[in-house]
C-alpha atoms as a PDB file:
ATOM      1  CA  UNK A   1     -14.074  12.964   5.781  1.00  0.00           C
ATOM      2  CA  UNK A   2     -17.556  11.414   7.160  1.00  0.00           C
ATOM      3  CA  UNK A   3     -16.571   7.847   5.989  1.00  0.00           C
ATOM      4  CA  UNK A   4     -13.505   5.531   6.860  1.00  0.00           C
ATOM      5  CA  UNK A   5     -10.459   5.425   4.430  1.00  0.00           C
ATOM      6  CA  UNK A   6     -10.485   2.754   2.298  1.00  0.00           C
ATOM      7  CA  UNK A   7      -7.168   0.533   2.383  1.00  0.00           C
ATOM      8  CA  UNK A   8      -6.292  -2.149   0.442  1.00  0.00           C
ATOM      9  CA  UNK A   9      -3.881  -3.722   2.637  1.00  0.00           C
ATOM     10  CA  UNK A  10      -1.041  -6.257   0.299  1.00  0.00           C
ATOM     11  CA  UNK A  11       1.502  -8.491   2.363  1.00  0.00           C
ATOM     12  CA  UNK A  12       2.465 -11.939   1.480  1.00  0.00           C
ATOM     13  CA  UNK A  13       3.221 -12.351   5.307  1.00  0.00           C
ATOM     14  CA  UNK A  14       0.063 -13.874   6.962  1.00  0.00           C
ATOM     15  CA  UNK A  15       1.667 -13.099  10.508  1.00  0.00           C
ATOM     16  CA  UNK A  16       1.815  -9.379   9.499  1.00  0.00           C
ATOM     17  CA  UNK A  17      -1.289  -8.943   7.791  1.00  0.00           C
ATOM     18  CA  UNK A  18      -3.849 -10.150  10.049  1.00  0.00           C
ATOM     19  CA  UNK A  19      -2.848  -8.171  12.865  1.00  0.00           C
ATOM     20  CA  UNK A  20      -2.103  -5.217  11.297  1.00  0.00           C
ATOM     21  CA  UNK A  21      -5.342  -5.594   9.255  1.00  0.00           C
ATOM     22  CA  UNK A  22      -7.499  -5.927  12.451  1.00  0.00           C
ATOM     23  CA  UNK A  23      -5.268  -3.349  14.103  1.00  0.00           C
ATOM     24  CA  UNK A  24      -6.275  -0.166  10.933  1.00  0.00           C
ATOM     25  CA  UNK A  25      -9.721  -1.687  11.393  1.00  0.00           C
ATOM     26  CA  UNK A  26     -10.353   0.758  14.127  1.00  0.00           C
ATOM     27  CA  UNK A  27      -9.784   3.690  11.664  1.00  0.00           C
ATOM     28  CA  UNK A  28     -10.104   2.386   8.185  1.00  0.00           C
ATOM     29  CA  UNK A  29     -12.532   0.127   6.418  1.00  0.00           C
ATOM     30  CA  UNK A  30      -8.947  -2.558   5.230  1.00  0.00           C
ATOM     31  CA  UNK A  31      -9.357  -5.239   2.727  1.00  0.00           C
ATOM     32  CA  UNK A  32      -6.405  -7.367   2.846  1.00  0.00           C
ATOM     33  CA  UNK A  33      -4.863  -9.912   0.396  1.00  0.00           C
ATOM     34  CA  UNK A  34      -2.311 -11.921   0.631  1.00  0.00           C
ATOM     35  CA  UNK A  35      -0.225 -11.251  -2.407  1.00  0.00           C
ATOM     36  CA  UNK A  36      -0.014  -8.658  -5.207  1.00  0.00           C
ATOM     37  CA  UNK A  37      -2.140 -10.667  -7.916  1.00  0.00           C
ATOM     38  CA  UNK A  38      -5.135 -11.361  -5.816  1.00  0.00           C
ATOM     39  CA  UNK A  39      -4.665  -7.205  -5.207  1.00  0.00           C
ATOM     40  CA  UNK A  40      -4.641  -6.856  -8.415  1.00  0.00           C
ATOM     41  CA  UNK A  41      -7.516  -8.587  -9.510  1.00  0.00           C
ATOM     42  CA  UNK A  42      -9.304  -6.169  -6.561  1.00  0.00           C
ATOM     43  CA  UNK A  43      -7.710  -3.263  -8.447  1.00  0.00           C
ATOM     44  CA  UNK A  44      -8.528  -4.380 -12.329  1.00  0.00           C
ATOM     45  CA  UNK A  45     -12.234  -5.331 -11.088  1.00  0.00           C
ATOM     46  CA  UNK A  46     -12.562  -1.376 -10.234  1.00  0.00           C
ATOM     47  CA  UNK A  47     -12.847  -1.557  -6.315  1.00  0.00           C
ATOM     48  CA  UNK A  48     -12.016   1.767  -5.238  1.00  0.00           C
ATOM     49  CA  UNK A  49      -9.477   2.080  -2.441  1.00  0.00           C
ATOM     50  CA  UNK A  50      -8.016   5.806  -1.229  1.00  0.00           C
ATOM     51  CA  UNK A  51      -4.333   3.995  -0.141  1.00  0.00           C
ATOM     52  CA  UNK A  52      -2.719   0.863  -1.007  1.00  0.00           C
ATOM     53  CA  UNK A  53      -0.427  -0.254   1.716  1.00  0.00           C
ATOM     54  CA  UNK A  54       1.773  -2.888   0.051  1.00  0.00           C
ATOM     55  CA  UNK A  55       4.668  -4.921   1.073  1.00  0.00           C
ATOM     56  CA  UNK A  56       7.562  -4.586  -1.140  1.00  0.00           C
ATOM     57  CA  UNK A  57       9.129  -7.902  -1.172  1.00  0.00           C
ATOM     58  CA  UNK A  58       6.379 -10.733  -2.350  1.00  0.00           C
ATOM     59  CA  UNK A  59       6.813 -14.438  -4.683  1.00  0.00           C
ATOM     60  CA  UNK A  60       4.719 -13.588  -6.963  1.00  0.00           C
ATOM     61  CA  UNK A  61       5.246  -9.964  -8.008  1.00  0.00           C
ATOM     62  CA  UNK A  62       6.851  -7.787  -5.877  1.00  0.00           C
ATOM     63  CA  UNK A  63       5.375  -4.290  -4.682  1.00  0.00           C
ATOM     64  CA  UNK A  64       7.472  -2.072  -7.028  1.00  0.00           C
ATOM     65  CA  UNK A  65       6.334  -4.638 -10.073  1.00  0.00           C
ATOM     66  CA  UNK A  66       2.717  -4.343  -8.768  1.00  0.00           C
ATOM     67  CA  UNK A  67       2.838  -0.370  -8.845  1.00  0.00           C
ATOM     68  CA  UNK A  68       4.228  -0.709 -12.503  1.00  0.00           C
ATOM     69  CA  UNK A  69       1.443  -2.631 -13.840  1.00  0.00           C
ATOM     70  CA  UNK A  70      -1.136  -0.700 -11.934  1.00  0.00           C
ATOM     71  CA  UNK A  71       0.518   2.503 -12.989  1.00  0.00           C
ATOM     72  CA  UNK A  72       0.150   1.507 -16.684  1.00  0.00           C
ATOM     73  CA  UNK A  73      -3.541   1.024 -16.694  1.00  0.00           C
ATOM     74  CA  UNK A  74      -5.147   3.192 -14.124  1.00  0.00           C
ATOM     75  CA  UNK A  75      -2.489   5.624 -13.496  1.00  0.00           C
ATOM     76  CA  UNK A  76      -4.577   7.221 -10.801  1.00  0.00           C
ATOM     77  CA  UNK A  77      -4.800   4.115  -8.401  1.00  0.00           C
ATOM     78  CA  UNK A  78      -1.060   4.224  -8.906  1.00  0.00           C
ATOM     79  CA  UNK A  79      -1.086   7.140  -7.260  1.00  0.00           C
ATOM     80  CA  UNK A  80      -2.536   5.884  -3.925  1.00  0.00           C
ATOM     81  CA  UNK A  81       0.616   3.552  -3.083  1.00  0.00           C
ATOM     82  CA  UNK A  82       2.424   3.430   0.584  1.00  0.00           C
ATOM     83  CA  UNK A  83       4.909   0.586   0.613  1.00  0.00           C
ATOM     84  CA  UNK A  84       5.969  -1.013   3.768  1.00  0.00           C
ATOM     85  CA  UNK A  85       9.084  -3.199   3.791  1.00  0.00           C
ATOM     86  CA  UNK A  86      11.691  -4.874   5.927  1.00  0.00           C
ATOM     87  CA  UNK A  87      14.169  -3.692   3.623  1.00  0.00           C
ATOM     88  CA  UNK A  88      14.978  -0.065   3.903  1.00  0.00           C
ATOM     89  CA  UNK A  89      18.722  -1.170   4.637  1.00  0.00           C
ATOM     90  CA  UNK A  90      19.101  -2.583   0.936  1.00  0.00           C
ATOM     91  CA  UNK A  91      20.156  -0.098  -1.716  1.00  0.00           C
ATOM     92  CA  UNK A  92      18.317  -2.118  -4.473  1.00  0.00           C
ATOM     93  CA  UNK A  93      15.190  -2.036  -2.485  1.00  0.00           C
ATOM     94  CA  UNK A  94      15.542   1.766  -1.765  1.00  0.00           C
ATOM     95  CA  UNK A  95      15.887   1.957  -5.768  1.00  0.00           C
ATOM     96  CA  UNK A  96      13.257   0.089  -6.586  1.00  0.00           C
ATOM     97  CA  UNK A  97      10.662   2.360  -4.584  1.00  0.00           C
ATOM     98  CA  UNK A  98      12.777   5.460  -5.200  1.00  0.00           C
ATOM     99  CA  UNK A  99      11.500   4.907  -9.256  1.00  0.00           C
ATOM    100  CA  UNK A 100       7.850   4.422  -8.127  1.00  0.00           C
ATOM    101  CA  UNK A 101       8.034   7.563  -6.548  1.00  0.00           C
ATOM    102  CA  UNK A 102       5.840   6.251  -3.584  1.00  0.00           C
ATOM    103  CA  UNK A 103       5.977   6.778   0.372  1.00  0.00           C
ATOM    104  CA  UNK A 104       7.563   3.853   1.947  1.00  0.00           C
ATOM    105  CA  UNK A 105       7.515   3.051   5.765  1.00  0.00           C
ATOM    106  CA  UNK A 106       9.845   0.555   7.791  1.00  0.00           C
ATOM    107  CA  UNK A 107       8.547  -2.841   8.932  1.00  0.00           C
ATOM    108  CA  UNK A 108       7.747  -3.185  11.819  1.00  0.00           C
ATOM    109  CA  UNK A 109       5.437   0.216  11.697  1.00  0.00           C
ATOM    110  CA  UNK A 110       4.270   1.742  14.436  1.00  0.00           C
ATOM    111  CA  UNK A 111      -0.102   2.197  13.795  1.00  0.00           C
ATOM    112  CA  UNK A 112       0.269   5.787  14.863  1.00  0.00           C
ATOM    113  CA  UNK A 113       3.211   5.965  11.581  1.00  0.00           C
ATOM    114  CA  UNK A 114       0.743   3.928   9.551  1.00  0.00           C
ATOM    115  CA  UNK A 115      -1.912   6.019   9.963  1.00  0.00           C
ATOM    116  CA  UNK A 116      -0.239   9.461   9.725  1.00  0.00           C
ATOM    117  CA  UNK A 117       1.107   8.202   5.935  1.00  0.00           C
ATOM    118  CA  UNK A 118      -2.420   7.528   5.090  1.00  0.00           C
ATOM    119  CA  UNK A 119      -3.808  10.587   6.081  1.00  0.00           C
ATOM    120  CA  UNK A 120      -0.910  12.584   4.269  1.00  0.00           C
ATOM    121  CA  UNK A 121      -1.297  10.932   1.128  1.00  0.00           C
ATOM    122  CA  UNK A 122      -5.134  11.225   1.282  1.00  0.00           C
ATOM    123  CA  UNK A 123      -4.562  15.191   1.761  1.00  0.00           C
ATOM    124  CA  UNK A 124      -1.916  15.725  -1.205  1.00  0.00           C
ATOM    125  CA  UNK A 125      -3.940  13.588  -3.234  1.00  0.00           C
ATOM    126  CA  UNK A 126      -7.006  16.131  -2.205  1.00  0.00           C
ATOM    127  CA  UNK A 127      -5.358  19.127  -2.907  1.00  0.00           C
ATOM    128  CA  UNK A 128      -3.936  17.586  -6.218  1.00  0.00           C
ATOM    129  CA  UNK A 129      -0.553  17.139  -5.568  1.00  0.00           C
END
């Protein structure tokens, strides 16, 4: 790929998203937004992103909801979803992402984790998978 993935990166969680932001900076051209409607309105104007890393647990509208509305409308963006979340432990939180049928990473994540779920889910979406 000659350019930088695109990431649109969605956390409620100011302490998380700056640094992590700045930190995919170094391999990815990131957008972030704090909250899933301001990511939204990103998604409905039709910026193009290749991954959407999004926090599951938000106020407003949380990740799973996000990837439903999304999913309805431009079922291909919906496609691009990684969700990272505190809350692997909780069976209802595992449920909720288990219906989206997204990639979901623990919170923390490691950069080097980060990075190897964008690049996977850049390459099935590639070969059409």
């Amino acid at each position: 790929m000659d350019r930088p993935r695109r990431v649109l990166l969605v956390d409620d969680d100011v302490a998380l998203l700056g640094p992590l932001g700045r930190s995919l900076r170094t391999s990815c051209d990131v957008t972030t937004e704090q909250g899933a409607r301001a990511a939204l309105a990103r998604i409905e104007a039709g910026e193009h992103y290749d991954v959407i890393l999004c926090d599951v647990q938000m106020p407003e509208l949380t990740g799973p909801e996000l990837h439903a509305v999304v999913l309805e409308a431009h079922p291909d963006v919906a496609r691009r979803f990684i969700f990272i979340t505190g809350g692997l432990d909780d069976p209802e939180i595992r449920r909720a992402i288990s219906r989206t049928g997204c990639l979901a990473l623990a919170k923390p994540a490691w950069r080097a984790d980060i990075l190897a779920a964008i690049d996977a889910l850049a390459a099935s979406l590639a070969s059409g998978l």
